[in-house]
PDB file of N, CA and C in Angstrom:
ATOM      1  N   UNK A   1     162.410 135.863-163.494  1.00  0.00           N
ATOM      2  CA  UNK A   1     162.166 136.875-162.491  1.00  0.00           C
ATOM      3  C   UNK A   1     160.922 137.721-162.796  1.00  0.00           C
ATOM      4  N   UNK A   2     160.845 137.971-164.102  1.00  0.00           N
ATOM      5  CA  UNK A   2     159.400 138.804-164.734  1.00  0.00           C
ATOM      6  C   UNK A   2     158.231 138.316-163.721  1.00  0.00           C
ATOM      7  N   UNK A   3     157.943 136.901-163.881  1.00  0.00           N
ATOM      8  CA  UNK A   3     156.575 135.905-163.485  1.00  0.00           C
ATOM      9  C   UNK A   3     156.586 136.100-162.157  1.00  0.00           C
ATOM     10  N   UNK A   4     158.192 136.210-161.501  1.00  0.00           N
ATOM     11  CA  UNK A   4     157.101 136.543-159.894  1.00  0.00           C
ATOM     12  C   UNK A   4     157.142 137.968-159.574  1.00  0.00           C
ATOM     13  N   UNK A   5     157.779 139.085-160.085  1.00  0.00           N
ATOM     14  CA  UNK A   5     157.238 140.211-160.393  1.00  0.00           C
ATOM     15  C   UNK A   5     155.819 140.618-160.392  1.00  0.00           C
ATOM     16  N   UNK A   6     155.405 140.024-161.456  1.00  0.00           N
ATOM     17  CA  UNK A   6     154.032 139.893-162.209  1.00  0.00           C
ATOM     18  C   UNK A   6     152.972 139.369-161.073  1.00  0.00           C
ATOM     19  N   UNK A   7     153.128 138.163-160.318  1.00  0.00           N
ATOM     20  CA  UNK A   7     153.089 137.652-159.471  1.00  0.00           C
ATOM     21  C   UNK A   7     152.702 138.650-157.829  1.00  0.00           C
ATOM     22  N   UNK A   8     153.970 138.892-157.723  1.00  0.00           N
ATOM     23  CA  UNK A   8     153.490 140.037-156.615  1.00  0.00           C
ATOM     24  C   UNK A   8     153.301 141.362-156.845  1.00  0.00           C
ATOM     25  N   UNK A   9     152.777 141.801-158.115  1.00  0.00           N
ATOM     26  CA  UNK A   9     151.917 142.695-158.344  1.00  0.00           C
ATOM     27  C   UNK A   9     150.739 142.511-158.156  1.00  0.00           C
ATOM     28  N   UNK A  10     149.963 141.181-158.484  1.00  0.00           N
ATOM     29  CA  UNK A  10     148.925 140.967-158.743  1.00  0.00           C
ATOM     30  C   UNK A  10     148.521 140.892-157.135  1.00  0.00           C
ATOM     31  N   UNK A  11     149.022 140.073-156.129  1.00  0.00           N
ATOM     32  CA  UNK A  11     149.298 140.327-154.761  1.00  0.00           C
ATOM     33  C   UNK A  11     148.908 141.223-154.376  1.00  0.00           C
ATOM     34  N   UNK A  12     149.642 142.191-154.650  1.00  0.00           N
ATOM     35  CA  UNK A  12     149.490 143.368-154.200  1.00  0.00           C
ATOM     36  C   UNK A  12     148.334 144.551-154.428  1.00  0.00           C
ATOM     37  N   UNK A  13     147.838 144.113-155.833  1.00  0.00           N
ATOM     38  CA  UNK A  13     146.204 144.641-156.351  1.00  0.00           C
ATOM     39  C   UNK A  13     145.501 143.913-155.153  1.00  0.00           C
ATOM     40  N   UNK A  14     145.353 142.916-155.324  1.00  0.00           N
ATOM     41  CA  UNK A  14     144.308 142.049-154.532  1.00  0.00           C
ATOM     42  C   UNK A  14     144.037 142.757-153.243  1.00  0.00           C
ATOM     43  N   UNK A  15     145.653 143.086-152.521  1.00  0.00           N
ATOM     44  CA  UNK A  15     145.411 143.667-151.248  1.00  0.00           C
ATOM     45  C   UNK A  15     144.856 144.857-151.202  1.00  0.00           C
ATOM     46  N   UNK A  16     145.382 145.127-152.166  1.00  0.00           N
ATOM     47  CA  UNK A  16     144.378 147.221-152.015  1.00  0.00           C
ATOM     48  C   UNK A  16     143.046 147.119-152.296  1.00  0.00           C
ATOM     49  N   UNK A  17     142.655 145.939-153.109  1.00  0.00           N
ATOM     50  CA  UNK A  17     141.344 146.011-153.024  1.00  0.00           C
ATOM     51  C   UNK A  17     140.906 144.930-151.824  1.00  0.00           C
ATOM     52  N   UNK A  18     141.503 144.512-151.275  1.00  0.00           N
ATOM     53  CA  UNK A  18     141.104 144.151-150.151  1.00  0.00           C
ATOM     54  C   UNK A  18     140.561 144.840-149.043  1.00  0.00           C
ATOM     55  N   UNK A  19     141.918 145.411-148.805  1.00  0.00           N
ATOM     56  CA  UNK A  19     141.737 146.612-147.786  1.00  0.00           C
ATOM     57  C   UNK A  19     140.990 147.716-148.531  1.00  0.00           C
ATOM     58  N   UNK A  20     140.783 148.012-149.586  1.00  0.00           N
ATOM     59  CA  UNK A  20     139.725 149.181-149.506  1.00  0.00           C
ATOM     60  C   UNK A  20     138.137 148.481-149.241  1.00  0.00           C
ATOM     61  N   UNK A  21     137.785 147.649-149.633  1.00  0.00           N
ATOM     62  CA  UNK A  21     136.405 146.938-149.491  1.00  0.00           C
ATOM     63  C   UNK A  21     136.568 146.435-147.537  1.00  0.00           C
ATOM     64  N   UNK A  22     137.931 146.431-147.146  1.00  0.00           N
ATOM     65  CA  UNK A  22     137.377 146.831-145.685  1.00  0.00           C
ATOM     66  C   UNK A  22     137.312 147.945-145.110  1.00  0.00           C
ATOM     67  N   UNK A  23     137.785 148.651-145.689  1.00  0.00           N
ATOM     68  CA  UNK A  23     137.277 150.118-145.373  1.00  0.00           C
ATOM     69  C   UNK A  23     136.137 150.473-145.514  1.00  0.00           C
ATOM     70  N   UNK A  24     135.033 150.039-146.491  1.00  0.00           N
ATOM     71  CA  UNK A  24     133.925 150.332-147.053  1.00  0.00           C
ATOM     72  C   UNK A  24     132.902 149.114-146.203  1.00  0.00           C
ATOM     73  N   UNK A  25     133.351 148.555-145.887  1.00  0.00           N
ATOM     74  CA  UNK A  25     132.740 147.190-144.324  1.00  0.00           C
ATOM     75  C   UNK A  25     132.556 147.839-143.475  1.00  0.00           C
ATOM     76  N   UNK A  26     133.722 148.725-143.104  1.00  0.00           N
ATOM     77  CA  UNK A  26     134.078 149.141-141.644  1.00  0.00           C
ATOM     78  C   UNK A  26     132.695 150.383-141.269  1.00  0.00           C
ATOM     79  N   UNK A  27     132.606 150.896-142.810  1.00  0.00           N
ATOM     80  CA  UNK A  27     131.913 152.184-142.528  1.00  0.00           C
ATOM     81  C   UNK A  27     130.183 152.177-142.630  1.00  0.00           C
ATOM     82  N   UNK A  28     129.778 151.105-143.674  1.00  0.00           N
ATOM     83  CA  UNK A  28     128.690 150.530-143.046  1.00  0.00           C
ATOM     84  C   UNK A  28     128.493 149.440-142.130  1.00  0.00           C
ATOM     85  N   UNK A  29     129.378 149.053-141.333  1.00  0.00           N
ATOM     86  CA  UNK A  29     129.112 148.447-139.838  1.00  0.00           C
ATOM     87  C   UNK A  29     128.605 149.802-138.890  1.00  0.00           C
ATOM     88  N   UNK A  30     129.572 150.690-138.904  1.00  0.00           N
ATOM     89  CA  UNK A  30     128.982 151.610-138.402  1.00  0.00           C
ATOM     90  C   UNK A  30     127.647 152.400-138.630  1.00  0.00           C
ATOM     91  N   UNK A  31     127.028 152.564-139.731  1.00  0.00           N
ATOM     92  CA  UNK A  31     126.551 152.980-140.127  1.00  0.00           C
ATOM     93  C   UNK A  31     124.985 152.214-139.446  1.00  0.00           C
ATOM     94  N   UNK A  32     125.062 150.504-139.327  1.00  0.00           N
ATOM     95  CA  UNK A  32     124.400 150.093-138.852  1.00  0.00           C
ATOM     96  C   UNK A  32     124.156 150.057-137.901  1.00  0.00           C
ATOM     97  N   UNK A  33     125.356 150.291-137.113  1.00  0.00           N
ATOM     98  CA  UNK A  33     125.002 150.124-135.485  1.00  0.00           C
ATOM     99  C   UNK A  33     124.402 151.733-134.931  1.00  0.00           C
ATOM    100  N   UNK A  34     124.644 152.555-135.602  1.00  0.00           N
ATOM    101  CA  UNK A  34     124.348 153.861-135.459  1.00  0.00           C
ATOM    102  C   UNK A  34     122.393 153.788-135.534  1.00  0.00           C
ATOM    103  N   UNK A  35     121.897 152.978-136.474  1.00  0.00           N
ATOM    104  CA  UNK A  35     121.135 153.233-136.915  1.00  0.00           C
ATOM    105  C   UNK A  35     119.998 151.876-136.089  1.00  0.00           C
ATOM    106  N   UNK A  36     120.601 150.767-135.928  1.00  0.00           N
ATOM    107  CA  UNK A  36     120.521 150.257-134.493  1.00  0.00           C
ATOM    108  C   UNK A  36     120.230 150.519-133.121  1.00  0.00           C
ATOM    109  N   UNK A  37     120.846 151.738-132.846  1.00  0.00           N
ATOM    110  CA  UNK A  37     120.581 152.146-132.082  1.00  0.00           C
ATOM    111  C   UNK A  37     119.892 153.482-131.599  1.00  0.00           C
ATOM    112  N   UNK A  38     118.928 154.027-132.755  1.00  0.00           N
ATOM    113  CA  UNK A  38     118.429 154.846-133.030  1.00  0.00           C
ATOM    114  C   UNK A  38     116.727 153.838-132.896  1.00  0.00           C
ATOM    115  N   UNK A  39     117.113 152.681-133.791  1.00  0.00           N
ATOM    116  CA  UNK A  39     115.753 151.654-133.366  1.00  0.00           C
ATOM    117  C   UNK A  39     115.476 151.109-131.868  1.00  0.00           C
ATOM    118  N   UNK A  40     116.635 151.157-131.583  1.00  0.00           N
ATOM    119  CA  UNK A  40     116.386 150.388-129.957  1.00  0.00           C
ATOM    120  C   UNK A  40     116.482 151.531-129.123  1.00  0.00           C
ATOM    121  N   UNK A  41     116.030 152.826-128.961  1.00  0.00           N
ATOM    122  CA  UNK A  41     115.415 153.911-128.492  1.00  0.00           C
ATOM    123  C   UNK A  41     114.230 154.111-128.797  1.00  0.00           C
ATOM    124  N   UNK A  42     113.926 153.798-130.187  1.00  0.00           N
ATOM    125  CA  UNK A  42     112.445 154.507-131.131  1.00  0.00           C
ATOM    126  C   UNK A  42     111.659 152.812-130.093  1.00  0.00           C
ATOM    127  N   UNK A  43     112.116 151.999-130.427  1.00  0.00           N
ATOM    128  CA  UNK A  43     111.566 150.118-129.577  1.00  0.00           C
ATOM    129  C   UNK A  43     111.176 150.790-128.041  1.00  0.00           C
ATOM    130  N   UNK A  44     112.134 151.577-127.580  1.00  0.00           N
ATOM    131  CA  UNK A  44     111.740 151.844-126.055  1.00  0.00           C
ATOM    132  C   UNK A  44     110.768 152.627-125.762  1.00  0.00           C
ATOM    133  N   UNK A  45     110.991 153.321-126.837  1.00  0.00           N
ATOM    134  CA  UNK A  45     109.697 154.932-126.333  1.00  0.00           C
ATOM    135  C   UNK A  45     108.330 154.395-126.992  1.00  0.00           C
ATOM    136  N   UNK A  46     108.380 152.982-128.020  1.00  0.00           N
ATOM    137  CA  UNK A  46     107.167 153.165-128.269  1.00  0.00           C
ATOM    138  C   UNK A  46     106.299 152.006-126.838  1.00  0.00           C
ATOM    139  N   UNK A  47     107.561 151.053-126.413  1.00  0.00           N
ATOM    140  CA  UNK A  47     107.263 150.354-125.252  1.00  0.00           C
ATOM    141  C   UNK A  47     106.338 150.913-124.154  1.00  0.00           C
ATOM    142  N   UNK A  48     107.247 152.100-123.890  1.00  0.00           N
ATOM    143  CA  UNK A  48     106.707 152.863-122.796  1.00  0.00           C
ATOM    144  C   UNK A  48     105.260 153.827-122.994  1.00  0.00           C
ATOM    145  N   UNK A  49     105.281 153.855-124.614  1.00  0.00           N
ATOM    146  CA  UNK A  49     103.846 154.496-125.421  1.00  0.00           C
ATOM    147  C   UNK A  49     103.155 153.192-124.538  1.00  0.00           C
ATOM    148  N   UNK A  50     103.257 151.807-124.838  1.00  0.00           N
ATOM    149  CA  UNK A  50     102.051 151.152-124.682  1.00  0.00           C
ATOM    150  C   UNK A  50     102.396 150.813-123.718  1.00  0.00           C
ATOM    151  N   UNK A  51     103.078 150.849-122.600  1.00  0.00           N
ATOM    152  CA  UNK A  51     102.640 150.763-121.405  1.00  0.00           C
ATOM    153  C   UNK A  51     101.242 151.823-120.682  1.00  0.00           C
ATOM    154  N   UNK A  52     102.020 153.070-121.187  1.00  0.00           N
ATOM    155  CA  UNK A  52     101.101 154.397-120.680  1.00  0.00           C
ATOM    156  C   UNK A  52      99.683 153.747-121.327  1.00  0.00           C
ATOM    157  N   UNK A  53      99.373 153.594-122.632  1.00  0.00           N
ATOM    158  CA  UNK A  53      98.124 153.365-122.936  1.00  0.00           C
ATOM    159  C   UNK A  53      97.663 152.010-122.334  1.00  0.00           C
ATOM    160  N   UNK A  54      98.226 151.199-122.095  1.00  0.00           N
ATOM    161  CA  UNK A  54      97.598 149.759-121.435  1.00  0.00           C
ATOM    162  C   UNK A  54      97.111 150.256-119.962  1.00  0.00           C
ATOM    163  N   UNK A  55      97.894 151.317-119.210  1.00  0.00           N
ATOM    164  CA  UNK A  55      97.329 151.596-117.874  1.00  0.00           C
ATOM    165  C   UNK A  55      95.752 152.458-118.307  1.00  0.00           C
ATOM    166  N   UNK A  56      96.270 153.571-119.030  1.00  0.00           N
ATOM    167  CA  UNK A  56      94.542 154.127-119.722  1.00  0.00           C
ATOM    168  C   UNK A  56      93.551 153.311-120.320  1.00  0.00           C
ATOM    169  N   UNK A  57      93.922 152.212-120.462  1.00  0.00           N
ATOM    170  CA  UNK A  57      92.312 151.650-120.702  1.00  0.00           C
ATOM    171  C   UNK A  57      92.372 150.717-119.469  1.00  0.00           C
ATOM    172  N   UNK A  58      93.059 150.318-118.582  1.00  0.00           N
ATOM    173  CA  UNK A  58      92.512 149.433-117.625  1.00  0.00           C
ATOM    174  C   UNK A  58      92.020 150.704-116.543  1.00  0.00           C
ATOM    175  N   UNK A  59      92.143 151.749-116.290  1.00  0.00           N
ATOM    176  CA  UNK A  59      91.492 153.175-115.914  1.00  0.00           C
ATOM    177  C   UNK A  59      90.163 153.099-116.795  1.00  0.00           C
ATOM    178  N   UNK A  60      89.808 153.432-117.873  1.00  0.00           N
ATOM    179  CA  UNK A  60      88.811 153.945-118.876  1.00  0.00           C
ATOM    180  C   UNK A  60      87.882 152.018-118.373  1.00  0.00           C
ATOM    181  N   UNK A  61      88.250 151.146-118.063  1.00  0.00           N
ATOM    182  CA  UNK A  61      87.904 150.022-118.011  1.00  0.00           C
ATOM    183  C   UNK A  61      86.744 150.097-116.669  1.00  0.00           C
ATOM    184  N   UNK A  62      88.100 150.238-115.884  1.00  0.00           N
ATOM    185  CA  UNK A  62      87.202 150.313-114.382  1.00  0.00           C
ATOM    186  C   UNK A  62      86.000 151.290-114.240  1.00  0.00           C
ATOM    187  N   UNK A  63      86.255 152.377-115.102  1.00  0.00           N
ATOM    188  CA  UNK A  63      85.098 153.382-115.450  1.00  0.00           C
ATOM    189  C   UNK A  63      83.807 152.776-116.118  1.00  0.00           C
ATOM    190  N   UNK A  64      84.057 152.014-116.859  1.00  0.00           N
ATOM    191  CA  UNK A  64      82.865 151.351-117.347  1.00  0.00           C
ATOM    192  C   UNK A  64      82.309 149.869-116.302  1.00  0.00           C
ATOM    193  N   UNK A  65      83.237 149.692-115.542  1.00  0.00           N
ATOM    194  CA  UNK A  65      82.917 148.927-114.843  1.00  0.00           C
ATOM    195  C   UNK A  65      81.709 149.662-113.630  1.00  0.00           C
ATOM    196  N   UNK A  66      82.167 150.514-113.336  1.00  0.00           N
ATOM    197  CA  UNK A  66      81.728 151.113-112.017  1.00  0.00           C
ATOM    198  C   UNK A  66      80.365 152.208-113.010  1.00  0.00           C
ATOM    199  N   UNK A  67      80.749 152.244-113.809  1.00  0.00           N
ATOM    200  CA  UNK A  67      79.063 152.946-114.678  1.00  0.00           C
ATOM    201  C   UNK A  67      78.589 152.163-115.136  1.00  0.00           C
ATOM    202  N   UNK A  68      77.033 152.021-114.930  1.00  0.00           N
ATOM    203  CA  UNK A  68      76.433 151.802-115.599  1.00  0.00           C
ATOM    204  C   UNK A  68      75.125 152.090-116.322  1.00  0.00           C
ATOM    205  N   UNK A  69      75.464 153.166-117.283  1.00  0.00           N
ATOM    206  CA  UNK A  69      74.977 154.143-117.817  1.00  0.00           C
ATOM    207  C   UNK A  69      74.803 153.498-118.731  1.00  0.00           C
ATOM    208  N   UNK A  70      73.830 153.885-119.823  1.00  0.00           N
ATOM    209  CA  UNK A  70      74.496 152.259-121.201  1.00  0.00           C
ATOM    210  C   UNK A  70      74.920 153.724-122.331  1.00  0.00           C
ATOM    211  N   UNK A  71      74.698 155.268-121.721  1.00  0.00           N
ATOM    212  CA  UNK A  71      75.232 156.213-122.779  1.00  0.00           C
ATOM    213  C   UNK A  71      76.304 156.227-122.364  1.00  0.00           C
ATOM    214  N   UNK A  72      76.508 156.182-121.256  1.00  0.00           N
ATOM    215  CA  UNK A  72      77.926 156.452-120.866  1.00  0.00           C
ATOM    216  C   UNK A  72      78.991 154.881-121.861  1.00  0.00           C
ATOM    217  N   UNK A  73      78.505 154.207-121.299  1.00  0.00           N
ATOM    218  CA  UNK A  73      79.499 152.466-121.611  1.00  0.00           C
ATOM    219  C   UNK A  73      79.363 153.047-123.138  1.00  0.00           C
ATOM    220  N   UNK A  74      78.350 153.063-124.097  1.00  0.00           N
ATOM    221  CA  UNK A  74      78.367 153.373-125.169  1.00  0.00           C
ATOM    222  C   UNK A  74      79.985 154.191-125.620  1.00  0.00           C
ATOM    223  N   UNK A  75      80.089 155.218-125.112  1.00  0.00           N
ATOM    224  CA  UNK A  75      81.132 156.357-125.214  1.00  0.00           C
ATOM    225  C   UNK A  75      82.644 155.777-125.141  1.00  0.00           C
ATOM    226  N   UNK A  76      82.262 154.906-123.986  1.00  0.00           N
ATOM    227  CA  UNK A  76      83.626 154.323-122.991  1.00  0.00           C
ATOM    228  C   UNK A  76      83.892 153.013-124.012  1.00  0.00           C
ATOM    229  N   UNK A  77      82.939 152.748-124.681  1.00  0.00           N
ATOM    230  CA  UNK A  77      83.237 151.237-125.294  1.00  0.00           C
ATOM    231  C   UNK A  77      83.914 151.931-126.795  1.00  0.00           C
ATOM    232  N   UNK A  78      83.479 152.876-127.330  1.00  0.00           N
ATOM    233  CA  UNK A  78      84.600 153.535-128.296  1.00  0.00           C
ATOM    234  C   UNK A  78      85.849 153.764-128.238  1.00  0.00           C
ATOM    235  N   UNK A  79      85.859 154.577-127.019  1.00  0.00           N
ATOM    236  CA  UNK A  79      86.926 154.846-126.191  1.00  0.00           C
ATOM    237  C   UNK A  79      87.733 154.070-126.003  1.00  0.00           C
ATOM    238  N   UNK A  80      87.318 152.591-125.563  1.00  0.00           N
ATOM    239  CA  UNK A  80      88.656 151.268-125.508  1.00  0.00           C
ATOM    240  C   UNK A  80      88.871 150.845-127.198  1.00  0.00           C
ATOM    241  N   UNK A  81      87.528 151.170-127.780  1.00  0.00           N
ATOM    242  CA  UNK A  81      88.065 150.179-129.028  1.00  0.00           C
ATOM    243  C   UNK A  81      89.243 150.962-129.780  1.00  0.00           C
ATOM    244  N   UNK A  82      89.125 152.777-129.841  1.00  0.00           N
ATOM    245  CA  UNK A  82      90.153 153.313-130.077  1.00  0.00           C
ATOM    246  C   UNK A  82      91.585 153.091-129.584  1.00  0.00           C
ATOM    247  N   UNK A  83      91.217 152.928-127.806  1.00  0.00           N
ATOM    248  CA  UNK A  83      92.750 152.478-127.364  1.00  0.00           C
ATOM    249  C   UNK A  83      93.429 151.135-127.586  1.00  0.00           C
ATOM    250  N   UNK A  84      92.231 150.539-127.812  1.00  0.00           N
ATOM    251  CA  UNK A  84      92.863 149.056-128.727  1.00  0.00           C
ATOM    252  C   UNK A  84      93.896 149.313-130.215  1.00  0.00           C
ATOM    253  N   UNK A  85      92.438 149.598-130.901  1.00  0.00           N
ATOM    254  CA  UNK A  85      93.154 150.116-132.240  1.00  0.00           C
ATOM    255  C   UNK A  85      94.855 150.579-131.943  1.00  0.00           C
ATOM    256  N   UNK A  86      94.851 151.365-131.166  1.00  0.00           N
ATOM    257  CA  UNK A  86      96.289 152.255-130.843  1.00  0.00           C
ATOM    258  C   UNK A  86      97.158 151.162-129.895  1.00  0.00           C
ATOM    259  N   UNK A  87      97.141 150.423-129.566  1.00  0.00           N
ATOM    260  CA  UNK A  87      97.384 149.193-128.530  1.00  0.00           C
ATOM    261  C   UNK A  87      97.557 148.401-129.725  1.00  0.00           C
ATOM    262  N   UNK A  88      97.528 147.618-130.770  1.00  0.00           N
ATOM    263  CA  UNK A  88      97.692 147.000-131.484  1.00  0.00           C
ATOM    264  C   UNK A  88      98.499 147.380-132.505  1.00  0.00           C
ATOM    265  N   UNK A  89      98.212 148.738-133.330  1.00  0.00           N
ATOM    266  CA  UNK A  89      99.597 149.725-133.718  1.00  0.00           C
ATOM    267  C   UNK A  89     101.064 149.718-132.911  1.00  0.00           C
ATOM    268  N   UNK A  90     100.836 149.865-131.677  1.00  0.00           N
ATOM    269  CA  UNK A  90     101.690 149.917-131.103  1.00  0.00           C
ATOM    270  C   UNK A  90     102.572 148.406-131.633  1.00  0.00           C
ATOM    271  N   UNK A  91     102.013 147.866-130.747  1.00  0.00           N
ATOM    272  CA  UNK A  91     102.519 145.946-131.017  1.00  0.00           C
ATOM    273  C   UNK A  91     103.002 145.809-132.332  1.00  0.00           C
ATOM    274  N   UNK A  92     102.133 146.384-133.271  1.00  0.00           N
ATOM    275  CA  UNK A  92     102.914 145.954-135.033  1.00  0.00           C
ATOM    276  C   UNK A  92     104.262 146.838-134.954  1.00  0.00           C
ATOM    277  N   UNK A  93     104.221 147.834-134.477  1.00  0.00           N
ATOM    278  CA  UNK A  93     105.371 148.515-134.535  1.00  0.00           C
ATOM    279  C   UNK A  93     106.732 147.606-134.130  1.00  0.00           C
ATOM    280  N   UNK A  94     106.326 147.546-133.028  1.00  0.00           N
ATOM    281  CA  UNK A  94     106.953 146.629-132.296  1.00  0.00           C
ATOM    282  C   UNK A  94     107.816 145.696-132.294  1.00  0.00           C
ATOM    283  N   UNK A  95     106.580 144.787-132.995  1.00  0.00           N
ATOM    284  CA  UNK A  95     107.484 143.687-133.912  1.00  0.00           C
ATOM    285  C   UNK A  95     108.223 144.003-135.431  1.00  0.00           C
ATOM    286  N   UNK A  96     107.524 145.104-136.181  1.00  0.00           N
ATOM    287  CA  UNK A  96     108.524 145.598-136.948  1.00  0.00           C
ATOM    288  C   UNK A  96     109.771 145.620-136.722  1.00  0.00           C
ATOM    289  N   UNK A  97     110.683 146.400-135.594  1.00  0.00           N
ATOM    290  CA  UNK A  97     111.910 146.803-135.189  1.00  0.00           C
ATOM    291  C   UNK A  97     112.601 145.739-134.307  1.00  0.00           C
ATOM    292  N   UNK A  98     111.853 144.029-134.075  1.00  0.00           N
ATOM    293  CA  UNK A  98     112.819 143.332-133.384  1.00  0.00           C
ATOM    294  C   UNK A  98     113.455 142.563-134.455  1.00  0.00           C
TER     295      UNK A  98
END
């Protein structure tokens, strides 16, 4: 009788550490999805960042289209390469968080 005593003690360890290591599952599942979804807000707002800037340089675009100043285009051609620069940040971001 000792051996299955012994037996379903050991059972019974197993389960508490069972169930405590799902307790400790349970709470970083949450922890992830919390934090999940803190990325797939930060993913949206930076979306909508490069939408807004993709419409400002096809604006800043047509401006250089319709000038042709070569001080002016000079100015305007910084002007896109910056909104590039920031247009391409964006995108790395981007793909960071999918």
């Amino acid at each position: 009788m000792a051996g299955h005593s012994d037996h379903i003690r050991r059972i019974e360890e197993k389960a508490a550490l069972l169930a405590g290591r799902i307790k400790l599952l349970s709470k970083e599942s949450e922890k992830l999805k919390k934090e999940n979804g803190i990325l797939k807000k930060e993913n949206e707002a930076l979306k909508k960042q490069n939408e807004q800037q993709m419409l400002q340089m096809a604006f800043v675009k047509s401006e250089v289209d319709d000038n042709n100043s070569k001080t002016d285009n000079s100015a305007l051609v910084r002007k896109l390469s910056d909104y590039i620069r920031e247009i391409d940040r964006c995108i790395a971001l981007l793909g960071e968080n999918d």
